[in-house]
Each structure stands twice: as C-alpha cells, then as structure tokens.
N, C-alpha and C. Protein backbone atom coordinates (compact mmCIF):
# COMPACT_ATOMS: atom_id res chain seq x y z
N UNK A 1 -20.11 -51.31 13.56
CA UNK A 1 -20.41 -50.04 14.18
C UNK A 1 -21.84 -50.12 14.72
N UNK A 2 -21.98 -49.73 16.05
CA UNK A 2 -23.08 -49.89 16.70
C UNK A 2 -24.30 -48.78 15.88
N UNK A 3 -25.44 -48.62 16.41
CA UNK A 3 -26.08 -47.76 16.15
C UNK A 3 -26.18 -46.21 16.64
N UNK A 4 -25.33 -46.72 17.91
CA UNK A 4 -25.23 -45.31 19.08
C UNK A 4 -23.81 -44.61 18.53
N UNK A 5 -23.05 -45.12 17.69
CA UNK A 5 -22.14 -44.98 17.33
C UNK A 5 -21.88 -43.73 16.01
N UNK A 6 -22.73 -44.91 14.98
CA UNK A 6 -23.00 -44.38 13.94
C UNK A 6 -24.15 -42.87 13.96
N UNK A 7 -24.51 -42.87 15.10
CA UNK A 7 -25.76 -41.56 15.56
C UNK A 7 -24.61 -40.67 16.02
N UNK A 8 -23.75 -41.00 16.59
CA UNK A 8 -22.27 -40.07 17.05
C UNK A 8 -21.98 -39.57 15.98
N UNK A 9 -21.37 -40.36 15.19
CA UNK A 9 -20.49 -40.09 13.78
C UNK A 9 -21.56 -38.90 12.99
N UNK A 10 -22.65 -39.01 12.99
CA UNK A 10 -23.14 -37.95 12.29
C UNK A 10 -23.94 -36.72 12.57
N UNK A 11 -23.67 -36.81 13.95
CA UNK A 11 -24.13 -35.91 14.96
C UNK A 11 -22.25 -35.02 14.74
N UNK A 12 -21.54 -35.53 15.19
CA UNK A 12 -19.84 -34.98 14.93
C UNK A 12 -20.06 -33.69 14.20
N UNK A 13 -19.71 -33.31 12.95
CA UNK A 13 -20.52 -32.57 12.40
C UNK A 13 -21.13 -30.97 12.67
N UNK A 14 -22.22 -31.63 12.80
CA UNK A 14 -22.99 -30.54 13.79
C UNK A 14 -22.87 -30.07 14.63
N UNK A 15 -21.87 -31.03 15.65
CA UNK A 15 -21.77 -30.04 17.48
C UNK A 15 -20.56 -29.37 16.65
N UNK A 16 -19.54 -29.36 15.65
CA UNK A 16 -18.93 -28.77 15.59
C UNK A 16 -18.94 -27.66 15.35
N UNK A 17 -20.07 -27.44 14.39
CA UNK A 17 -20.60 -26.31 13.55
C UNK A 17 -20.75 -24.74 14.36
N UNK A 18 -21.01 -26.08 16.24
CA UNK A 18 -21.96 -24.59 17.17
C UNK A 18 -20.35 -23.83 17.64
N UNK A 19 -19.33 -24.79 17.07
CA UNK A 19 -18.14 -23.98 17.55
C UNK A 19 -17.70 -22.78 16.77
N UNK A 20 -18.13 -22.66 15.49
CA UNK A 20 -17.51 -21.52 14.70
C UNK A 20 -18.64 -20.31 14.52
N UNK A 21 -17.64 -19.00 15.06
CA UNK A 21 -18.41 -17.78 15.15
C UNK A 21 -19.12 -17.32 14.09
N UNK A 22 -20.22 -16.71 14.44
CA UNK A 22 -21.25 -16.33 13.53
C UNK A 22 -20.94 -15.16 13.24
N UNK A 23 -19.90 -14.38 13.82
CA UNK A 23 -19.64 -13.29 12.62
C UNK A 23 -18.06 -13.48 12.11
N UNK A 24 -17.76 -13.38 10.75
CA UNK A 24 -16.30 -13.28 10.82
C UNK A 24 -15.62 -12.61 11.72
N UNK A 25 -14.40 -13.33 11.33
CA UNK A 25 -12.89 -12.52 12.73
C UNK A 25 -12.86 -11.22 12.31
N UNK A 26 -12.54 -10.73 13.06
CA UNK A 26 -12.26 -8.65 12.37
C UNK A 26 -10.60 -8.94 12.82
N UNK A 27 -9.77 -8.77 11.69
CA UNK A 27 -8.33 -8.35 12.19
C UNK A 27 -8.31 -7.37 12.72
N UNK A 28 -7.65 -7.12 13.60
CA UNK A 28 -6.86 -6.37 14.70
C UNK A 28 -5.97 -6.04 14.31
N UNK A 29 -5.77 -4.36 13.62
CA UNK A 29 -4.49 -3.85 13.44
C UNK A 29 -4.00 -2.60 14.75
N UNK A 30 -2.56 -3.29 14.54
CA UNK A 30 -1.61 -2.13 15.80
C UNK A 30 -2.03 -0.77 15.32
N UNK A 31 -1.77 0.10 16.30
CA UNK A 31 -1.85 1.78 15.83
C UNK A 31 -0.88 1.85 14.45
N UNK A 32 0.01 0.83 14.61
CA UNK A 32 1.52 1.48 13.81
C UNK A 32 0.42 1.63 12.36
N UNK A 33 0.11 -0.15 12.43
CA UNK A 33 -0.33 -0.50 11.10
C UNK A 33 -1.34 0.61 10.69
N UNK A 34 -2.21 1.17 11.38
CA UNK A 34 -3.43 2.14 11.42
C UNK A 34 -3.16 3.05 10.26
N UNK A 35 -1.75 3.49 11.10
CA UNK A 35 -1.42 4.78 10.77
C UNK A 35 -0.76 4.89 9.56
N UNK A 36 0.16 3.14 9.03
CA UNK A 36 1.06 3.78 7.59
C UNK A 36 -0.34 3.08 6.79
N UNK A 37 -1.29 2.62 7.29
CA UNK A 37 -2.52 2.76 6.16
C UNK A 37 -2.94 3.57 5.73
N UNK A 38 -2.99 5.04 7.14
CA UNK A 38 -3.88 5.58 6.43
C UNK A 38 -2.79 7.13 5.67
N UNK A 39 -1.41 6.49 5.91
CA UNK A 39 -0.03 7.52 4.98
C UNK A 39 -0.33 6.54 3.59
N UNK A 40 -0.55 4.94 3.40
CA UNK A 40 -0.21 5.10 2.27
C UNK A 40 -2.16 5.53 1.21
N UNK A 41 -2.66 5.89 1.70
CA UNK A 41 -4.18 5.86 1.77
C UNK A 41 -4.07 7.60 0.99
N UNK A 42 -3.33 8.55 1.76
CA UNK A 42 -3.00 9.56 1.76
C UNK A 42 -1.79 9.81 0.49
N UNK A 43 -1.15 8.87 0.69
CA UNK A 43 -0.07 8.47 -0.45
C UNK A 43 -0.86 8.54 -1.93
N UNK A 44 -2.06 7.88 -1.94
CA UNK A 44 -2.66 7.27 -3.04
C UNK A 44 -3.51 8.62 -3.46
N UNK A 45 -4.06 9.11 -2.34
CA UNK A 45 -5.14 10.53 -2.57
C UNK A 45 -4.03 11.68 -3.71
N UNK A 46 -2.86 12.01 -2.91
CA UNK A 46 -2.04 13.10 -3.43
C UNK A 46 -1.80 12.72 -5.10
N UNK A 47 -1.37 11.62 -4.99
CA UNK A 47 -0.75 11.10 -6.42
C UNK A 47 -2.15 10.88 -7.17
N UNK A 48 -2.67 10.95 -7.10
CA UNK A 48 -4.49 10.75 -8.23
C UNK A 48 -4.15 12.52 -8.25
N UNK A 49 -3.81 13.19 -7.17
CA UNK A 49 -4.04 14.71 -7.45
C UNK A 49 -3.25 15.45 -8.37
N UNK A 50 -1.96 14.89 -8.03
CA UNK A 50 -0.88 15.31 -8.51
C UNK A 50 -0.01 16.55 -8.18
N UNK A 51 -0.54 16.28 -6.95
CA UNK A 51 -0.06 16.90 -5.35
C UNK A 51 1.32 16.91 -5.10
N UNK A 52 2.26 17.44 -5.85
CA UNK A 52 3.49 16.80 -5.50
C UNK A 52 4.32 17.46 -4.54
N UNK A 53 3.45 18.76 -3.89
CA UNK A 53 3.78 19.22 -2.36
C UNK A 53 3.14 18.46 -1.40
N UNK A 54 2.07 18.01 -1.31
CA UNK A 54 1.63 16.84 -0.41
C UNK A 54 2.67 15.86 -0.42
N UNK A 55 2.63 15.48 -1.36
CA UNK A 55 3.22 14.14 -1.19
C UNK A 55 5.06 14.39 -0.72
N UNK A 56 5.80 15.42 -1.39
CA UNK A 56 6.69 15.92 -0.35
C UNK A 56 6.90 15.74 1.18
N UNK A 57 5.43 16.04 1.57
CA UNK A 57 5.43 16.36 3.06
C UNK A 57 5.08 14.16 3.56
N UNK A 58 4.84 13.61 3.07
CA UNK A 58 4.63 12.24 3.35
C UNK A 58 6.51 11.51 3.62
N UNK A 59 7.13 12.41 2.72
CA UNK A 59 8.75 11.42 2.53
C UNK A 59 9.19 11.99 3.82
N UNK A 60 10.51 11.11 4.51
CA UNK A 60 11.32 11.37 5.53
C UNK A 60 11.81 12.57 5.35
N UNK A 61 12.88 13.28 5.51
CA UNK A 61 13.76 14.43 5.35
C UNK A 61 15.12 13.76 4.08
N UNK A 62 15.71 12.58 4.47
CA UNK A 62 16.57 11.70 3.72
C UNK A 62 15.42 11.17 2.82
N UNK A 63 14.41 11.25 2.58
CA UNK A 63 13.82 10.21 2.17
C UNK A 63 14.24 9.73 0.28
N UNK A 64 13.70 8.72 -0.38
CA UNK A 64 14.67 8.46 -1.54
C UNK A 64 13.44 7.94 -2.36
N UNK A 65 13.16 8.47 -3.23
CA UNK A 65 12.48 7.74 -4.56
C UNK A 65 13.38 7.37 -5.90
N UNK A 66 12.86 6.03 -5.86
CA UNK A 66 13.84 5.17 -6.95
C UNK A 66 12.61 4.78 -7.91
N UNK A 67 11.81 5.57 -8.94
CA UNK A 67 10.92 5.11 -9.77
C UNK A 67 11.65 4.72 -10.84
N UNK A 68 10.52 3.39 -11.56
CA UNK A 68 11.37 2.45 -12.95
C UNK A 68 11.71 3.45 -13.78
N UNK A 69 13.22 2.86 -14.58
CA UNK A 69 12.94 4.11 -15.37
C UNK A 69 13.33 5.44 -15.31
N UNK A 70 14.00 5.86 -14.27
CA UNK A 70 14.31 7.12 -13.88
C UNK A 70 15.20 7.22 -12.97
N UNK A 71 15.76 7.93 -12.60
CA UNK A 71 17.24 8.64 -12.12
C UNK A 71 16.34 8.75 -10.19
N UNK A 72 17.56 8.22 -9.33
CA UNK A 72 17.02 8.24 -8.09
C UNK A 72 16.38 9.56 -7.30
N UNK A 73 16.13 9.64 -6.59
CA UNK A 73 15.75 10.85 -5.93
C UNK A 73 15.79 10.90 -4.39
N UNK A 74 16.99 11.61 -4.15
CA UNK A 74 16.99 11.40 -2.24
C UNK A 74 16.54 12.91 -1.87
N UNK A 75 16.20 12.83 -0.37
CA UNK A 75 16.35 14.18 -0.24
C UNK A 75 14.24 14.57 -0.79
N UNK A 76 14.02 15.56 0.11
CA UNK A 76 12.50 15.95 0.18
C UNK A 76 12.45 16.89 -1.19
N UNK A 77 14.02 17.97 -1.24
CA UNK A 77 13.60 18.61 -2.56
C UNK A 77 13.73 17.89 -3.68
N UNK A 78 14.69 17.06 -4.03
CA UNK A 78 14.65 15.62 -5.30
C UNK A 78 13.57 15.40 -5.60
N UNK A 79 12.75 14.47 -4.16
CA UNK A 79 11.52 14.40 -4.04
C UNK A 79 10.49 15.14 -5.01
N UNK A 80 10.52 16.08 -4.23
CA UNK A 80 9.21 16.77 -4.75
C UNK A 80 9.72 17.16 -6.38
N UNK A 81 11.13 17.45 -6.25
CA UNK A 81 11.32 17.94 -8.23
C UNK A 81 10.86 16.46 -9.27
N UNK A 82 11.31 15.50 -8.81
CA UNK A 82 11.02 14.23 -9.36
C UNK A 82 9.42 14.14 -9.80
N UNK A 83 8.45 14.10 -8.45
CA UNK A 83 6.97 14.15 -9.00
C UNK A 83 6.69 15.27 -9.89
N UNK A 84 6.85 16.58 -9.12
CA UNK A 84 6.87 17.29 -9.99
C UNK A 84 7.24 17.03 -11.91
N UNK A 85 8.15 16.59 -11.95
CA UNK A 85 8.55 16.03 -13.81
C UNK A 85 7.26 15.21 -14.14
N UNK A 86 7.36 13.91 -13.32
CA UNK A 86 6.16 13.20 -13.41
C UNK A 86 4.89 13.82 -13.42
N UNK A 87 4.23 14.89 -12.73
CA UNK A 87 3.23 15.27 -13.24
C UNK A 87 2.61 16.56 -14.37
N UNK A 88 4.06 16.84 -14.71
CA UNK A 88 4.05 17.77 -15.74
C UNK A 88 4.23 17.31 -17.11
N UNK A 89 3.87 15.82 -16.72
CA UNK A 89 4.05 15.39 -18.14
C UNK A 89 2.39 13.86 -18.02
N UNK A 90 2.42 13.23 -16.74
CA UNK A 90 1.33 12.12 -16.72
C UNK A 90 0.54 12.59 -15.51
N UNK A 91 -0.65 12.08 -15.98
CA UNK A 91 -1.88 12.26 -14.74
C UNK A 91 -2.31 10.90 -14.54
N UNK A 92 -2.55 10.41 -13.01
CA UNK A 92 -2.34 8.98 -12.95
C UNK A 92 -3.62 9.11 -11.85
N UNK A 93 -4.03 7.52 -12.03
CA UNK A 93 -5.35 7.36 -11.53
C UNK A 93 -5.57 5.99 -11.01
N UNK A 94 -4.64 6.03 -9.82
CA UNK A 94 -4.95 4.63 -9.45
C UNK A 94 -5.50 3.85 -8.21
N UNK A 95 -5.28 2.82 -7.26
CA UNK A 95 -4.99 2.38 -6.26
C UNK A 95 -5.03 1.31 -5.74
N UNK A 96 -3.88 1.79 -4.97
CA UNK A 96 -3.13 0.76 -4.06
C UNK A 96 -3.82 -0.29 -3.11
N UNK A 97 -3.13 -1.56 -3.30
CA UNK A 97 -3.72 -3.17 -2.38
C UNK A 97 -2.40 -3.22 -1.90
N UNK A 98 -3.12 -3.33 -0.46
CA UNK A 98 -1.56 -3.87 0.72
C UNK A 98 -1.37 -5.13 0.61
N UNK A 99 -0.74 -5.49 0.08
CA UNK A 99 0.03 -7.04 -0.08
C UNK A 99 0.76 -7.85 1.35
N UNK A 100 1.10 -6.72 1.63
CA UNK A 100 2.17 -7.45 2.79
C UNK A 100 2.11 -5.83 3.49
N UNK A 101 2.23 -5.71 4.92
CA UNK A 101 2.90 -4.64 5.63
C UNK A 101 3.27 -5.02 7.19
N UNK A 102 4.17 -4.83 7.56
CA UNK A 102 5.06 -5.62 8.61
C UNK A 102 5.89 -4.34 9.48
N UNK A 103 5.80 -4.16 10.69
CA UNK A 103 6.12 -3.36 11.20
C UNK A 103 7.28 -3.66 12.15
N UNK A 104 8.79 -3.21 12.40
CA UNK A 104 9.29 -3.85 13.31
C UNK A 104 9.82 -2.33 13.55
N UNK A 105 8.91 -2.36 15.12
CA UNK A 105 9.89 -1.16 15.70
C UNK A 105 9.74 0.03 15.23
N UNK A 106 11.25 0.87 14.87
CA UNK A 106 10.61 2.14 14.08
C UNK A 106 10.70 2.16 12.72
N UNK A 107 10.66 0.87 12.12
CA UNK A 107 11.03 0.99 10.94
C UNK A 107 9.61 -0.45 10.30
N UNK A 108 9.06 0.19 8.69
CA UNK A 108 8.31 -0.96 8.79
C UNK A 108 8.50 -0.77 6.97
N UNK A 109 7.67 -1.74 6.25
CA UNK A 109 7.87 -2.08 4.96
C UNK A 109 6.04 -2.17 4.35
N UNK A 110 5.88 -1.97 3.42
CA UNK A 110 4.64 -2.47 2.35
C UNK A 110 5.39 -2.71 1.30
N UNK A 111 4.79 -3.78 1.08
CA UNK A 111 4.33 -4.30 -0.60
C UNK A 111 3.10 -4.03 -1.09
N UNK A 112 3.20 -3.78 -2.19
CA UNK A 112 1.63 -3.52 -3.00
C UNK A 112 1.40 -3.35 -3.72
N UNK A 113 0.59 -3.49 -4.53
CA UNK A 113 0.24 -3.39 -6.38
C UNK A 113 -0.85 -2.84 -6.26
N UNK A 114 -0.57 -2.04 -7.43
CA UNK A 114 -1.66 -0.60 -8.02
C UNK A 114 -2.15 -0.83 -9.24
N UNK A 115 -3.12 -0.29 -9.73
CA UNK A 115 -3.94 -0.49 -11.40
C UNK A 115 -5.02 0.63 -10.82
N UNK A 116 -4.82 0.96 -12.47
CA UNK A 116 -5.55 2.02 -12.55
C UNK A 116 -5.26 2.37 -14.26
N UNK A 117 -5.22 4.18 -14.05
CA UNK A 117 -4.69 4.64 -15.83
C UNK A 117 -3.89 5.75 -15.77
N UNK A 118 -2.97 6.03 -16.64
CA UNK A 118 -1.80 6.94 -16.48
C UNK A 118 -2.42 7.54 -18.21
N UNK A 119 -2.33 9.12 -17.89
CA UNK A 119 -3.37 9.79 -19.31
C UNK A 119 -2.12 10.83 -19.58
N UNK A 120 -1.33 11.11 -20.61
CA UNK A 120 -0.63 11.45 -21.09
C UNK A 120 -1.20 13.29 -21.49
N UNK A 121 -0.44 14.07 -20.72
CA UNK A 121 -0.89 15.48 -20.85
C UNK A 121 -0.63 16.55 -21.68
N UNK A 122 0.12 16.07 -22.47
CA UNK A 122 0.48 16.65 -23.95
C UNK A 122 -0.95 15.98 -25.01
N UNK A 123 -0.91 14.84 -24.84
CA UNK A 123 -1.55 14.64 -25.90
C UNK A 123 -3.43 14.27 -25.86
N UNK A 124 -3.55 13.76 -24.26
CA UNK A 124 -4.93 13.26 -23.38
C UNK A 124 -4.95 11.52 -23.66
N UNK A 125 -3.76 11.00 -24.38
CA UNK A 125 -4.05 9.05 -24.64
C UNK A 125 -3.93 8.90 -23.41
N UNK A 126 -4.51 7.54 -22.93
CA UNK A 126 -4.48 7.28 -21.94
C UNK A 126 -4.44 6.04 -22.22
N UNK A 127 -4.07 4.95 -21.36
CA UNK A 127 -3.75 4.03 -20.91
C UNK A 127 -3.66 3.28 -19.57
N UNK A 128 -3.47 1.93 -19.52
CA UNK A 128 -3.69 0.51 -18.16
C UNK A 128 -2.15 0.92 -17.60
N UNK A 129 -2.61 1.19 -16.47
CA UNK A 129 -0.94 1.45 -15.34
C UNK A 129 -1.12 0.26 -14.50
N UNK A 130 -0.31 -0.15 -14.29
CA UNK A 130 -0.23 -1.31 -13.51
C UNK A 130 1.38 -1.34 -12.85
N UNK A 131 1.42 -1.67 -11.26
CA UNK A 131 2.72 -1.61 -11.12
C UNK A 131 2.62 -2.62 -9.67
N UNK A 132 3.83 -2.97 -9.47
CA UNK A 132 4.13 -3.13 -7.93
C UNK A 132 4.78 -2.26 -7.07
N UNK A 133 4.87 -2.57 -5.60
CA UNK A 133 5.86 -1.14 -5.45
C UNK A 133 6.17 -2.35 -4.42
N UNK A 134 7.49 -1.47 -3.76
CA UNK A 134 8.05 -1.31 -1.96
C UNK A 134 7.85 -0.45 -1.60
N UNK A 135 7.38 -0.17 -0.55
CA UNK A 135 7.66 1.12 0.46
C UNK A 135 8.29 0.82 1.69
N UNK A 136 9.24 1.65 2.52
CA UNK A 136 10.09 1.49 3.73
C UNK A 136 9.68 2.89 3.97
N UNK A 137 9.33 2.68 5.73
CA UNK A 137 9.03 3.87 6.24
C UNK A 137 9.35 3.93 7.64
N UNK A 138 9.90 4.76 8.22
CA UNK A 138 10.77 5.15 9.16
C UNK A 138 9.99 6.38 10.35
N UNK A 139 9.91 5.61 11.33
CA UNK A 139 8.97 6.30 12.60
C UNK A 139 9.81 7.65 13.14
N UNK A 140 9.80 8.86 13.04
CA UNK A 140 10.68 9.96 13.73
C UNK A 140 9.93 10.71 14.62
N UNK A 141 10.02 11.77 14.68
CA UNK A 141 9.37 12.69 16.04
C UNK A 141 8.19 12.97 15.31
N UNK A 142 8.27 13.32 13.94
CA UNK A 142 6.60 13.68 13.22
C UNK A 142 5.97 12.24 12.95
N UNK A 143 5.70 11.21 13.24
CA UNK A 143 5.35 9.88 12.67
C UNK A 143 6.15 9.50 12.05
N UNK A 144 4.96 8.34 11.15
CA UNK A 144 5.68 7.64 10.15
C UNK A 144 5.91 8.52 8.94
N UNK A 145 6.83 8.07 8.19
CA UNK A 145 7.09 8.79 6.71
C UNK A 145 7.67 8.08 5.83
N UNK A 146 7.43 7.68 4.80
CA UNK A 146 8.16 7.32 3.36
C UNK A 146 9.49 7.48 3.48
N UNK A 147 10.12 6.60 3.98
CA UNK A 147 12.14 6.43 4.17
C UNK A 147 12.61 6.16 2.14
N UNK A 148 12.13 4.95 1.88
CA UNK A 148 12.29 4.70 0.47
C UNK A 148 10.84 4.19 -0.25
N UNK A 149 11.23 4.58 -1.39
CA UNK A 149 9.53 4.10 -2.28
C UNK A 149 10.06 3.59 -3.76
N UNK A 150 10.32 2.55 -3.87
CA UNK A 150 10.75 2.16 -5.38
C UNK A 150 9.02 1.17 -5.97
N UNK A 151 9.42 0.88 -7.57
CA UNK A 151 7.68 0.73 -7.60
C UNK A 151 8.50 -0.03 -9.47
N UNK A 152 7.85 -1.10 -9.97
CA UNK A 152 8.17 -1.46 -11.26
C UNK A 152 7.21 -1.73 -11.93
N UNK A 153 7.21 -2.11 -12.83
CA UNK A 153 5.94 -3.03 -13.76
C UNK A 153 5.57 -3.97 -13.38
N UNK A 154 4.89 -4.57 -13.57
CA UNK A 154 4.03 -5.88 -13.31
C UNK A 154 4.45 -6.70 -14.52
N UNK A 155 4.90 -8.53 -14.32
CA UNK A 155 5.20 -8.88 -15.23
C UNK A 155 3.75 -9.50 -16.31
C-alpha cells in the first residue's frame, strides 16, 4: 500500500462523517397519524380521570370494548356502563407508549403498553398496572374513533 493510499484509507472516515446531518431526522407523521395520537393522548387523559363520558364520546357508535377479564362491551352505552363499573370500583394512573400504529385508509390499528398504578377505591391499596393493549379505529364523518380496544397483562 502506497503512502497516498494509506492517507486515503484514513482520510475515508472523515469525508464520510461531513455526510451525516447534524441534527437528527424528525419523523414525519401523516395528519391521520397526528390525529389518533392525539385520540389516544386524549384516551389516556380521560382514563387517569375517570371520565367515563369522555371517553364514551372517543368510541365509534358500534364501537366494542373487550377488557381482560370481563364480559365484552359493544355499543357507546355498554361502553360507557363498562368504564363506568371500572371506575366505581379502580382509579388508574397510567400511560400509554405507541408501539406500532399503522394507518390504512379509513381504518388504522395501535399497539401499546401502559404502566402506571391502579388504587383500589373501597379500600385506597394500590398497586403496579401494567398492560398491553390493541386499539382499531375507524375514520367516519366525526374523525377517527375507537372501533375496538381490547388490552391484557403483560407477561
């Protein structure tokens, strides 16, 4: 290896260096994505509240909650009677990491896992909540909305 060579080889390197941007990439999210961020964002606010007319108004009209553990719930009034049970009995304190969210069309999906603490209102124990969820959400004339929301333990 010559000398002009070996001055290449370690020069390499360096001219490369002037190629990578000095500020990180900023992802670029679609409006869609914008918007079921900032439903499940809104999702997360109600349920710390225990809002379970808010969060009513987040599900489709069909919409369906399938929580672990419990009897399904279709339908906005299910809906809301379902949280409703749930918060007349736990106060929950958590939030949500988008794992995955994928939009096709009018219909799109999240994955995501939550931690936080679920405090028992009969008695004030409290305890580590930890869960995963799905969400499916369905674009209509009012936006997006909560089509299905099922959610389990973490193993």
């Amino acid at each position: 290896m010559t000398h002009r060579s070996r001055v290449s080889a370690l020069l390499l390197p360096f001219a490369l260096l002037a190629f990578i941007p000095k500020h990180p990439l900023e992802v670029v999210m679609s409006p869609a994505e914008q918007e079921l961020r900032t439903l499940l964002t809104t999702y997360e606010t109600s349920l710390n509240a225990g809002d379970a007319a808010r969060i009513e108004q987040l599900y489709a009209e069909d919409g369906v909650f399938m929580p672990a553990g419990f009897p399904t719930a279709s339908g906005r009034p299910a809906v809301r009677g379902a949280y409703d049970a749930v918060f007349a009995n736990i106060r929950i304190t958590i939030h949500f990491t988008v794992d995955e969210l994928t939009v096709k069309g009018e219909v799109a999906y999240a994955r995501t896992h939550s931690a936080g603490t679920a405090t028992v209102v009969a008695t004030g124990a409290s305890g580590p909540e930890q869960n995963r969820e799905l969400f499916v959400f369905a674009r209509g004339k009012n936006g997006w909305k909560i089509a299905r929301y099922m959610f389990n333990k973490t193993s």
